[in-house]
N, C-alpha and C. Protein backbone atom coordinates (compact mmCIF):
# COMPACT_ATOMS: atom_id res chain seq x y z
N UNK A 1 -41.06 -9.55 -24.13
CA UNK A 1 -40.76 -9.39 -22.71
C UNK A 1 -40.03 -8.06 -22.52
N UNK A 2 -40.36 -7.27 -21.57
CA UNK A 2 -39.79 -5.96 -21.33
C UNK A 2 -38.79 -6.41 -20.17
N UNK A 3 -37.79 -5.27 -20.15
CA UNK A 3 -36.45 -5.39 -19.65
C UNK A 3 -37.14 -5.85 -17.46
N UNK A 4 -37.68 -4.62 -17.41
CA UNK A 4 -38.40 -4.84 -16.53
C UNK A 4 -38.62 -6.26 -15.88
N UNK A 5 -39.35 -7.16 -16.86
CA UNK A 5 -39.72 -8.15 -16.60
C UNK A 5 -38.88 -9.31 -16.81
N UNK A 6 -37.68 -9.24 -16.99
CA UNK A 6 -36.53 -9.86 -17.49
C UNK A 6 -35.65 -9.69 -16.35
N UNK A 7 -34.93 -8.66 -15.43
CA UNK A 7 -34.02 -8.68 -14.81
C UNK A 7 -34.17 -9.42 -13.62
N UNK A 8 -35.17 -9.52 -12.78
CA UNK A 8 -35.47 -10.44 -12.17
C UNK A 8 -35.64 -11.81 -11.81
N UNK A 9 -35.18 -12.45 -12.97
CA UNK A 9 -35.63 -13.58 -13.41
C UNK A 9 -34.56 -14.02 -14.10
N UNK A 10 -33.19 -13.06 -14.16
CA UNK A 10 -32.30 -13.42 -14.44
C UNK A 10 -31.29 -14.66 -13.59
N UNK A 11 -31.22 -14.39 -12.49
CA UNK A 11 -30.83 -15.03 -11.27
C UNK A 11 -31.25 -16.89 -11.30
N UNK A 12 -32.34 -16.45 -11.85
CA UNK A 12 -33.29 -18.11 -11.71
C UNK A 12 -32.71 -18.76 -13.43
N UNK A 13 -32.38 -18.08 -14.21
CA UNK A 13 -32.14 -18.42 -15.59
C UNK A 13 -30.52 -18.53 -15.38
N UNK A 14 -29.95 -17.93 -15.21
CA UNK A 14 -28.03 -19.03 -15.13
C UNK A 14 -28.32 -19.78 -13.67
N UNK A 15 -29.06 -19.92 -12.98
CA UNK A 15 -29.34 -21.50 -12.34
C UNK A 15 -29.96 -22.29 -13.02
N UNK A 16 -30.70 -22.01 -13.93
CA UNK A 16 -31.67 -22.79 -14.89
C UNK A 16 -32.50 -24.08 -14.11
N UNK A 17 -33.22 -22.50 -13.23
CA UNK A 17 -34.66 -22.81 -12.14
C UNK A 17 -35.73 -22.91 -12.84
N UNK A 18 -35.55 -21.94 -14.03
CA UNK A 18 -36.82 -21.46 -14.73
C UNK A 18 -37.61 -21.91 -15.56
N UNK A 19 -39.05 -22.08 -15.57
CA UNK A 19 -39.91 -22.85 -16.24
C UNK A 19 -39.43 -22.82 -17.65
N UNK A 20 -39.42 -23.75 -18.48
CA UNK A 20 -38.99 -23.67 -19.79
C UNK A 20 -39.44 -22.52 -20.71
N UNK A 21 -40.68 -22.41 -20.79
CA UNK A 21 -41.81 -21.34 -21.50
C UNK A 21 -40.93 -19.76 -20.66
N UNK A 22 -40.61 -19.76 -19.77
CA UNK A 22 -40.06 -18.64 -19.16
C UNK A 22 -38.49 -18.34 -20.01
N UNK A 23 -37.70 -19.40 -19.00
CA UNK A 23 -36.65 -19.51 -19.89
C UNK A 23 -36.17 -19.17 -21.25
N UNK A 24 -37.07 -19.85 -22.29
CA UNK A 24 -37.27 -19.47 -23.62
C UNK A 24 -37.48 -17.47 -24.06
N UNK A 25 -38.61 -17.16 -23.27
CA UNK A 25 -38.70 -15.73 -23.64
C UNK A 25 -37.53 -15.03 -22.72
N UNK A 26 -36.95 -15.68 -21.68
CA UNK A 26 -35.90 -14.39 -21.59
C UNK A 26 -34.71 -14.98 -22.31
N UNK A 27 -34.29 -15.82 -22.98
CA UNK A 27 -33.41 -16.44 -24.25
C UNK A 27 -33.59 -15.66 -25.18
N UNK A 28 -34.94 -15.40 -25.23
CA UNK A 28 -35.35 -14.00 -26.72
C UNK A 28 -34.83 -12.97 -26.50
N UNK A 29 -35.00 -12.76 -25.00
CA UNK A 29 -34.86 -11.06 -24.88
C UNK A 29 -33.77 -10.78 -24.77
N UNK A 30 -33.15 -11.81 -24.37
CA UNK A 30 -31.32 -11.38 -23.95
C UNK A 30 -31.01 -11.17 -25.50
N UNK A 31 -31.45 -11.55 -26.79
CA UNK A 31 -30.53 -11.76 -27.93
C UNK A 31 -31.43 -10.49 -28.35
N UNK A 32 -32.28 -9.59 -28.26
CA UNK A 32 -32.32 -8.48 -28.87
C UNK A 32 -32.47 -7.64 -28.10
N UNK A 33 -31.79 -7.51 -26.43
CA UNK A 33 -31.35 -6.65 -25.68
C UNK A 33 -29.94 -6.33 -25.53
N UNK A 34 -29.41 -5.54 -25.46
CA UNK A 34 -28.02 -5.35 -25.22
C UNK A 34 -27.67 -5.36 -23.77
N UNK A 35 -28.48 -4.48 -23.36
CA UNK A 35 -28.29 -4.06 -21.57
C UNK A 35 -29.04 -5.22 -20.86
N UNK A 36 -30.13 -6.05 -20.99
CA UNK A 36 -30.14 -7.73 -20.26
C UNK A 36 -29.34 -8.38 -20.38
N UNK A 37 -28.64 -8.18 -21.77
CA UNK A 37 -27.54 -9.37 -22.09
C UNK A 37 -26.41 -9.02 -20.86
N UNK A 38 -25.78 -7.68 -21.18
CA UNK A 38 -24.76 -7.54 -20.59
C UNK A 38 -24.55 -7.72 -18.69
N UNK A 39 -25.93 -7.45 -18.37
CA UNK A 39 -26.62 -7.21 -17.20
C UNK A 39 -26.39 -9.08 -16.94
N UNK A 40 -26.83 -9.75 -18.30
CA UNK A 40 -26.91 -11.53 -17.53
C UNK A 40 -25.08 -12.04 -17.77
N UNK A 41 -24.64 -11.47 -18.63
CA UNK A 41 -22.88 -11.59 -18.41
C UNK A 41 -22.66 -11.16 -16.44
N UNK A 42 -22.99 -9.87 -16.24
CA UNK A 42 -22.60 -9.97 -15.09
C UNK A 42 -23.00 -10.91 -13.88
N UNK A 43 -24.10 -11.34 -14.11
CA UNK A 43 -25.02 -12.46 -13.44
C UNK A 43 -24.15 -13.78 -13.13
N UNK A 44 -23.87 -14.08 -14.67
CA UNK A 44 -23.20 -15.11 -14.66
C UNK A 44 -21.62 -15.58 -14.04
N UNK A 45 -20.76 -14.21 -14.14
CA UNK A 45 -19.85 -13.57 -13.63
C UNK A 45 -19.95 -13.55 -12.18
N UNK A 46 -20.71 -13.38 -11.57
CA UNK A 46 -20.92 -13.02 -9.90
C UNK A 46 -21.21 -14.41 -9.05
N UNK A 47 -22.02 -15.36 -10.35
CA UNK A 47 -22.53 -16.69 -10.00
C UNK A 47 -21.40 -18.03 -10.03
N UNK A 48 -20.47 -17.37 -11.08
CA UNK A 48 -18.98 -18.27 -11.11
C UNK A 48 -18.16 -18.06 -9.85
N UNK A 49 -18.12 -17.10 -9.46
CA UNK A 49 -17.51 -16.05 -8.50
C UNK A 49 -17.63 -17.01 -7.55
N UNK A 50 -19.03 -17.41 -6.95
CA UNK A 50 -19.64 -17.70 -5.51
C UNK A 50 -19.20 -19.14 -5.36
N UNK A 51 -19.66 -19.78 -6.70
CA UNK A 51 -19.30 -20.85 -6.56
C UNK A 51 -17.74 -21.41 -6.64
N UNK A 52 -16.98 -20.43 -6.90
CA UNK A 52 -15.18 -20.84 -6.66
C UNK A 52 -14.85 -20.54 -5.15
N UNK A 53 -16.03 -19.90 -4.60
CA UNK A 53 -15.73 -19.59 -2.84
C UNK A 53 -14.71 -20.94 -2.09
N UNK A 54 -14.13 -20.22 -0.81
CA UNK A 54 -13.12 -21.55 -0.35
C UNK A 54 -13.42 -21.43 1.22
N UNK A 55 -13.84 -22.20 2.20
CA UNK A 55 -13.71 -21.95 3.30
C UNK A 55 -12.39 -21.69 3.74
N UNK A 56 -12.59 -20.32 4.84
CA UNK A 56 -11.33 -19.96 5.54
C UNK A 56 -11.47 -20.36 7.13
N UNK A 57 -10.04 -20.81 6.86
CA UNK A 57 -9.51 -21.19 8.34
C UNK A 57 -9.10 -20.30 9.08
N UNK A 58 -9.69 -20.01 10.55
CA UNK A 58 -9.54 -19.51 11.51
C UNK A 58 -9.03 -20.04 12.59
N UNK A 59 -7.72 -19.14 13.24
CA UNK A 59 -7.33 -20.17 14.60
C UNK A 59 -8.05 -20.06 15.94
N UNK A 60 -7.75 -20.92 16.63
CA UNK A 60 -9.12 -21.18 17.57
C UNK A 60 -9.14 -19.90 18.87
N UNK A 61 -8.45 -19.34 18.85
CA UNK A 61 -8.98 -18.00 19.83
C UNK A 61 -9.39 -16.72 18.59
N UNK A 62 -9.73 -16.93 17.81
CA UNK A 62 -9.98 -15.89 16.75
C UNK A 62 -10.93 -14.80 17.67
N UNK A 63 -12.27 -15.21 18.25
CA UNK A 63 -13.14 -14.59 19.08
C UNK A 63 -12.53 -13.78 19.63
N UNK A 64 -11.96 -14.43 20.75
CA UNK A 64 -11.35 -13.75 21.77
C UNK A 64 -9.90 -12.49 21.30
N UNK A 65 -9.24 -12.84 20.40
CA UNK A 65 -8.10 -11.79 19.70
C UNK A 65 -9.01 -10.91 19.07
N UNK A 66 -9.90 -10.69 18.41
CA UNK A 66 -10.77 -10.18 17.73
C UNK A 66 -11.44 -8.94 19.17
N UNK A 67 -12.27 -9.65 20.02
CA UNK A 67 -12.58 -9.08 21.05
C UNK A 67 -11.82 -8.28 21.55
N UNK A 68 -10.49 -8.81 22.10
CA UNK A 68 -9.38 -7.67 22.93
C UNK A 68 -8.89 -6.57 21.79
N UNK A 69 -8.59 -6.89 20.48
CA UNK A 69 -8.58 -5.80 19.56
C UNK A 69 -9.59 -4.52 19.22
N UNK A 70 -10.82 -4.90 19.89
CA UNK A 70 -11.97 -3.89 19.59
C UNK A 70 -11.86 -3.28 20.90
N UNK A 71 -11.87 -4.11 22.12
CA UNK A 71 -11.58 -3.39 23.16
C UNK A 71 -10.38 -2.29 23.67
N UNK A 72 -9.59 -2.37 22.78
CA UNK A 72 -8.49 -1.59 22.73
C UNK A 72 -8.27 -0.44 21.83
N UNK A 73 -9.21 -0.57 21.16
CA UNK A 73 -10.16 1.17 20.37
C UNK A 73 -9.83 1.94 21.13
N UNK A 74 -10.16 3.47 20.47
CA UNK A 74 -10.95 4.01 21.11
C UNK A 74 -11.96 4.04 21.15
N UNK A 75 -13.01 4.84 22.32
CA UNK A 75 -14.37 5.29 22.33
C UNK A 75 -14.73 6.43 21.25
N UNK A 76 -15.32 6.05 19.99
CA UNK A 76 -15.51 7.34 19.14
C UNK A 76 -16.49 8.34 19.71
N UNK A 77 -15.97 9.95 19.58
CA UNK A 77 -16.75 10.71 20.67
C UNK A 77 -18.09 10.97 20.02
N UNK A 78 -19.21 11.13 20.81
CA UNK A 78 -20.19 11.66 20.44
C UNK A 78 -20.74 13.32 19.82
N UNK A 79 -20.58 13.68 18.97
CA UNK A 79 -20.74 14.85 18.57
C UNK A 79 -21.75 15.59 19.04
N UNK A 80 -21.51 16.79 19.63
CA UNK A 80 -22.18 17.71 20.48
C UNK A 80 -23.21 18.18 19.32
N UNK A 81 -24.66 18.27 19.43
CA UNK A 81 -25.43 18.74 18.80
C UNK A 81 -25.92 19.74 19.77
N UNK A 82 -26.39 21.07 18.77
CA UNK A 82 -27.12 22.17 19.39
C UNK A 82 -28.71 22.05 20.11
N UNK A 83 -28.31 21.81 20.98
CA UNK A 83 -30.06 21.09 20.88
C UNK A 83 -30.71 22.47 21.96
N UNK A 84 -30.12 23.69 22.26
CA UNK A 84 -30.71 24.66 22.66
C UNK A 84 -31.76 25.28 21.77
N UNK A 85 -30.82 25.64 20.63
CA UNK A 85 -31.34 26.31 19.57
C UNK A 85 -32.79 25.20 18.72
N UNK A 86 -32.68 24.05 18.95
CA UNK A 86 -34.09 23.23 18.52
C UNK A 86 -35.02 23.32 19.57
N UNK A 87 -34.60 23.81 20.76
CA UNK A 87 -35.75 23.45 21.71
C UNK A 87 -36.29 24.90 21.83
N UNK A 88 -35.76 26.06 21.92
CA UNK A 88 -36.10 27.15 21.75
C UNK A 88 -37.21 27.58 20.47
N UNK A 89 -36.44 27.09 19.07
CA UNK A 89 -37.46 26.92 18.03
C UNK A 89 -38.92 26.43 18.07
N UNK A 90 -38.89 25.28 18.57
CA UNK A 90 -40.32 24.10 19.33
C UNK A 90 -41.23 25.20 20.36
N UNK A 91 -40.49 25.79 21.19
CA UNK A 91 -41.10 26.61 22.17
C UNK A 91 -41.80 27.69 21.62
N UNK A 92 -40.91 28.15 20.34
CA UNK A 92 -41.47 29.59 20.38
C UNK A 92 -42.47 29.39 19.23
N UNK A 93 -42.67 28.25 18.46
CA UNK A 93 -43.44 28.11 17.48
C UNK A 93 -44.66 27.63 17.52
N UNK A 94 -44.67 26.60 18.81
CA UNK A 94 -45.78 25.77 19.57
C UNK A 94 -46.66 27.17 20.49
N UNK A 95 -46.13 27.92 21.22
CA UNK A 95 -46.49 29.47 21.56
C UNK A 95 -47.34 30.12 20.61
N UNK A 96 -46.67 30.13 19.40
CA UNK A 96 -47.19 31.25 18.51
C UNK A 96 -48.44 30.51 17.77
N UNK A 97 -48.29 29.13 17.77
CA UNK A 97 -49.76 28.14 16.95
C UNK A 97 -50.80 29.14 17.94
N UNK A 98 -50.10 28.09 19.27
CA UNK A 98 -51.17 28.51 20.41
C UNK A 98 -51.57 29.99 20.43
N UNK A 99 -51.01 30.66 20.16
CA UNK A 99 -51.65 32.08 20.53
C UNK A 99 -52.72 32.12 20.04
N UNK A 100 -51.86 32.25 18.32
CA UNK A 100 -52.71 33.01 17.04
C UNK A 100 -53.61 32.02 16.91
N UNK A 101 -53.91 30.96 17.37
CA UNK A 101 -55.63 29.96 17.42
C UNK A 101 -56.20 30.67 19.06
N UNK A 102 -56.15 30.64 19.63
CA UNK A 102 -56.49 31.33 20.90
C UNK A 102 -56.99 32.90 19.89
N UNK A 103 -56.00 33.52 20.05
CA UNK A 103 -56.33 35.02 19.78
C UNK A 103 -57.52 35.03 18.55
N UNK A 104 -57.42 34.15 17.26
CA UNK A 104 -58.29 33.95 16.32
C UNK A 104 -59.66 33.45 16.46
N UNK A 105 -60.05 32.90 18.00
CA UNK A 105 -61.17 32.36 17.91
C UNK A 105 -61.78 33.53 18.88
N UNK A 106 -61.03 34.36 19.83
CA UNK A 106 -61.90 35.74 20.35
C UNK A 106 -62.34 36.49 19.41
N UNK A 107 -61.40 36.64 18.45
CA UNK A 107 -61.42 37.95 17.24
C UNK A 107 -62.88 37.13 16.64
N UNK A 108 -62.96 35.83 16.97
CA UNK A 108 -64.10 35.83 15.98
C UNK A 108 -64.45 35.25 14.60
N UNK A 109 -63.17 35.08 13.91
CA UNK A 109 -63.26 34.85 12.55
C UNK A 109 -61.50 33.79 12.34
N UNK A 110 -61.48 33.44 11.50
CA UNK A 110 -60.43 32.72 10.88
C UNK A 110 -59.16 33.66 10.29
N UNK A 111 -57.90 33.49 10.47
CA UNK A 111 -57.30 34.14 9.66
C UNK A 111 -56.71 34.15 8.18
N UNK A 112 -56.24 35.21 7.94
CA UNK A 112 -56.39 35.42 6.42
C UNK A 112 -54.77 35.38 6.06
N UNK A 113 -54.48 34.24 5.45
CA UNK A 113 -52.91 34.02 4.90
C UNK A 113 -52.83 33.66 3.56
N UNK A 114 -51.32 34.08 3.20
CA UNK A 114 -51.18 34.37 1.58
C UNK A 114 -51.17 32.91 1.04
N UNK A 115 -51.67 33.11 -0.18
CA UNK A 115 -51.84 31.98 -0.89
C UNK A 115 -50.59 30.68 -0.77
N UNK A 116 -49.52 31.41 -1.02
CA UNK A 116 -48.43 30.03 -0.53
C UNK A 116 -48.29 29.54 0.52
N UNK A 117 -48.96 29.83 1.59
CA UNK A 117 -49.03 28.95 2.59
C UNK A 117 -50.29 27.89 2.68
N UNK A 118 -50.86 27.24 1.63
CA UNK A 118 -51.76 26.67 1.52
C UNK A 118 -51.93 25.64 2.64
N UNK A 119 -50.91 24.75 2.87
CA UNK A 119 -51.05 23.25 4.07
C UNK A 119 -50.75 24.06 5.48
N UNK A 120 -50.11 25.60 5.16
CA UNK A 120 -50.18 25.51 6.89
C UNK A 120 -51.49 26.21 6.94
N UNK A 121 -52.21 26.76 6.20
CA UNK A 121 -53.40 27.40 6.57
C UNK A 121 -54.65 26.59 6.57
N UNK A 122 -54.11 25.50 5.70
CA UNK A 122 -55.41 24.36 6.24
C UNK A 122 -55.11 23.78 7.89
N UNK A 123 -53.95 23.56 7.98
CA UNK A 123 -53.79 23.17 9.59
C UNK A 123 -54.36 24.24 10.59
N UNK A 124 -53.72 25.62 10.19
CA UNK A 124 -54.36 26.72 11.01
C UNK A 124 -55.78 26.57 11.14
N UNK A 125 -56.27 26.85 10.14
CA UNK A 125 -57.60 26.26 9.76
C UNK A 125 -59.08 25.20 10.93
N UNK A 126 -58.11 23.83 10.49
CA UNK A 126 -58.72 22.90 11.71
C UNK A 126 -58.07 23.59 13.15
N UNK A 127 -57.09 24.10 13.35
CA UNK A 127 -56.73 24.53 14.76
C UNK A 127 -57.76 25.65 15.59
N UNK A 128 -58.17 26.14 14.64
CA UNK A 128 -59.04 27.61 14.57
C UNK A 128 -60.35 27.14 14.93
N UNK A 129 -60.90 25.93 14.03
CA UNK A 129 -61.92 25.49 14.13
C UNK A 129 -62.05 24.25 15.60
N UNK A 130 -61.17 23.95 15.99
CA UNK A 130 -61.07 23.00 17.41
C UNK A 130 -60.92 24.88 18.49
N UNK A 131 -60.41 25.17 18.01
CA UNK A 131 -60.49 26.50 19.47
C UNK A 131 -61.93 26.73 19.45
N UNK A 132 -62.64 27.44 18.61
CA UNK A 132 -64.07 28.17 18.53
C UNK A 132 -65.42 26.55 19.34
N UNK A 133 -64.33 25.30 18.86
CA UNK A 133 -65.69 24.61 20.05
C UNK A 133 -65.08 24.80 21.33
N UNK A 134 -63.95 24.90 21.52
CA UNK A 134 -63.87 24.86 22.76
C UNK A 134 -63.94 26.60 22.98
N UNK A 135 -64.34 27.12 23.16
CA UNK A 135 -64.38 28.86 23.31
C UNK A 135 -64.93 29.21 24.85
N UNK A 136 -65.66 28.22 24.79
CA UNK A 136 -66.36 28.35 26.72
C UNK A 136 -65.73 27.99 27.09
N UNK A 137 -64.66 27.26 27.03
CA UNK A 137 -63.73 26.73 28.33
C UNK A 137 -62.41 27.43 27.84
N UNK A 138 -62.16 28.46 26.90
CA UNK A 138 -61.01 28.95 26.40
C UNK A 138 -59.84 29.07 27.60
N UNK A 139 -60.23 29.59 29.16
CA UNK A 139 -59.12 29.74 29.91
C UNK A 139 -58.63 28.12 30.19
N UNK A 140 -59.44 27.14 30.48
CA UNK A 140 -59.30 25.96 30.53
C UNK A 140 -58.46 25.25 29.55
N UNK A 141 -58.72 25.51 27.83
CA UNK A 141 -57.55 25.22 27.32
C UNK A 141 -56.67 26.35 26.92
N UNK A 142 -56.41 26.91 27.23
CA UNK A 142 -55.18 27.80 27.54
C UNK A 142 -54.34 27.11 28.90
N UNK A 143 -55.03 27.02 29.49
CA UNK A 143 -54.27 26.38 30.73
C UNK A 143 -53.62 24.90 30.48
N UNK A 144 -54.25 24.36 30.26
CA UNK A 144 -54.13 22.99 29.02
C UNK A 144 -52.80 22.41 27.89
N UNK A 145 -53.10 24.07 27.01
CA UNK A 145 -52.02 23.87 26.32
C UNK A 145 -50.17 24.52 27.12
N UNK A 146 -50.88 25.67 28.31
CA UNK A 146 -49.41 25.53 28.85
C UNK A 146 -49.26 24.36 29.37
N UNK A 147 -49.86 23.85 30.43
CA UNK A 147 -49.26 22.54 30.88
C UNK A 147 -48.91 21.61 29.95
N UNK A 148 -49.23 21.19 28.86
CA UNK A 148 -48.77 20.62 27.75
C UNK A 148 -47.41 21.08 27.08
N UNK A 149 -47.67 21.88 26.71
CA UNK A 149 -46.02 22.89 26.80
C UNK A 149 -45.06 23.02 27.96
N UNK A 150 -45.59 22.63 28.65
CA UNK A 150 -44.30 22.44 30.20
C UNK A 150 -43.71 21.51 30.00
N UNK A 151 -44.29 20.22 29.75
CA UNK A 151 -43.95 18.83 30.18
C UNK A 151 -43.06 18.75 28.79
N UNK A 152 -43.88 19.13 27.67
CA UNK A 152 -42.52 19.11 26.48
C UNK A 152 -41.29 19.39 27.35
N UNK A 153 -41.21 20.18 27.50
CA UNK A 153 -39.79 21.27 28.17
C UNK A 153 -39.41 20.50 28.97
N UNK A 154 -39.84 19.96 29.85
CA UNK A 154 -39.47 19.35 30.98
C UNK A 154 -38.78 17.40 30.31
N UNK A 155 -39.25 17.37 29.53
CA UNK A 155 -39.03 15.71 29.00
C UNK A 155 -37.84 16.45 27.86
N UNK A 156 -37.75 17.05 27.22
CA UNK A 156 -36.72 18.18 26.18
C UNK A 156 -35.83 17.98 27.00
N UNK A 157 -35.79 18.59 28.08
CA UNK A 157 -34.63 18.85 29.49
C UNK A 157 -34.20 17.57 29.70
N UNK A 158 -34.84 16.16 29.86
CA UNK A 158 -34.50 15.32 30.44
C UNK A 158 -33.47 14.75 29.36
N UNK A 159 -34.63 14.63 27.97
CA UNK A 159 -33.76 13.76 26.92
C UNK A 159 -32.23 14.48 26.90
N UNK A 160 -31.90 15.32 27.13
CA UNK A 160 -30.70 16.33 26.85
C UNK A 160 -29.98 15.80 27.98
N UNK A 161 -30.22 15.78 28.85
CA UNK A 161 -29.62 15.24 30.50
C UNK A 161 -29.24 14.47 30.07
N UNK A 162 -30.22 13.27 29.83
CA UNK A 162 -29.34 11.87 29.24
C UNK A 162 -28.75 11.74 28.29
N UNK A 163 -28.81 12.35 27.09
CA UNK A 163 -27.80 12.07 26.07
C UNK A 163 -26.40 12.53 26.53
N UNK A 164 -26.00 14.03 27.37
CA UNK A 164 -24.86 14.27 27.49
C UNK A 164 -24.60 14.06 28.95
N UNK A 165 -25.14 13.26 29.97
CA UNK A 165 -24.23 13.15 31.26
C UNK A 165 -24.98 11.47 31.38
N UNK A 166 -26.13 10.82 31.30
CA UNK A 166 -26.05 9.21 31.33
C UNK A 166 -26.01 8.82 30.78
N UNK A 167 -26.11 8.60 29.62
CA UNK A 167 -25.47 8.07 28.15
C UNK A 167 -23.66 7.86 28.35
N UNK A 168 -22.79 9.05 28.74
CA UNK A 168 -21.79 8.46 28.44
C UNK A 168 -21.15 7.67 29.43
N UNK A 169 -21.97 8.22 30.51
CA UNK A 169 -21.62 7.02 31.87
C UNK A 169 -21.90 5.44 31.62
N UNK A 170 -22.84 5.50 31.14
CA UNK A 170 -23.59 4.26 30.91
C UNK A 170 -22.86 3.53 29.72
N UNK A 171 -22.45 4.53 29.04
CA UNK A 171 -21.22 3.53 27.94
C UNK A 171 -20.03 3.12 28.58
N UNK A 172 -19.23 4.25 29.47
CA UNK A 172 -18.14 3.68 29.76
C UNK A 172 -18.31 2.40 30.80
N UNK A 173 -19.81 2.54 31.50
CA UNK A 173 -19.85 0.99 32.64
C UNK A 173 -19.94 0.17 31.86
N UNK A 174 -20.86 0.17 31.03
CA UNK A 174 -20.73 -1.36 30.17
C UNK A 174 -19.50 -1.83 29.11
N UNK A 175 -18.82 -0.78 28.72
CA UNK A 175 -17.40 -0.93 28.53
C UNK A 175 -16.63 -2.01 29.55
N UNK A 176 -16.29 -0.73 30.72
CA UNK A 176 -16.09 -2.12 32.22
C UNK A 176 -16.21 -3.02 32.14
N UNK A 177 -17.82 -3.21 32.23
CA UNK A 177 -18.31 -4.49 32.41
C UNK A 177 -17.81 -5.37 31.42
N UNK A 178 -17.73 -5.29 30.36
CA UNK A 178 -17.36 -6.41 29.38
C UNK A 178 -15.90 -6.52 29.18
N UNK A 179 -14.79 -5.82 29.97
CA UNK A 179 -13.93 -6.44 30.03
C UNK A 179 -13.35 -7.20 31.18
């Protein structure tokens, strides 16, 4: 039996769940393993443990003392993330796909990038190859992909709205509310 197939099955063996024929080979393995053995010491150790457990007594407003103690926190603040500098990045990179597939399917041909860029030039690639079918309607998706690029911006703008002006409103009302 490999260790592998032993540690698992440890759990079921100091309950002595385990089919006898089972039982038996991890009885083998523990006596010419060092690290199962020691591994089923701790088993056994954790399993004595549980079973010396004691129910604890709680007095009967525990809830409620518990409750007014959390309510009397503070509000931990939300950490200001840069989220200009990510949305600017998105903009100017989603732009530049769009161009250089736009500009690559007038020119005619596919472009030519250095060998370590292998996965983005297969993406370029299919991007290059979806522009050239659409090539008759090229102003159409150009127009397409700005409006697609707006609404990013515009939903970008919103998520940002709400994380830093209704988000924290909306925490402190339901704060309120629950006291």
């Amino acid at each position: 039996m490999r260790c592998s197939s032993c540690e698992p099955l440890l759990d079921r063996y100091v309950e002595a769940t385990l089919e006898p024929a089972r039982a038996i080979a991890v009885a083998a393995h523990l006596r010419s393993c060092r690290a199962c053995d020691a591994l089923h010491d701790r088993v056994r150790i954790v399993d004595a443990l549980l079973e010396t457990t004691r129910d604890v007594e709680l007095h009967s407003d525990f809830t409620g003392d518990l409750m007014l103690r959390i309510r009397a926190m503070d509000v931990p603040a939300v950490p200001a993330r840069p989220l200009l500098p990510l949305a600017a990045f998105y903009l100017v990179a989603a732009w530049v796909v769009a161009g250089v597939a736009i500009w690559s399917s007038w020119r005619g041909g596919p472009l030519r990038m250095p060998a370590a860029a292998q996965a983005a030039q297969s993406a370029l690639a299919a991007l290059v190859q979806a522009t050239h079918a659409l090539y008759p309607a090229a102003p159409i998706a150009l127009s397409v992909v700005a409006s697609v690029l707006s609404i990013d911006v515009l939903l970008f703008a919103a998520v940002v709205v709400f994380y830093r002006n209704v988000r924290p409103r909306l925490t402190a009302y339901l704060m309120a509310e629950s006291r």
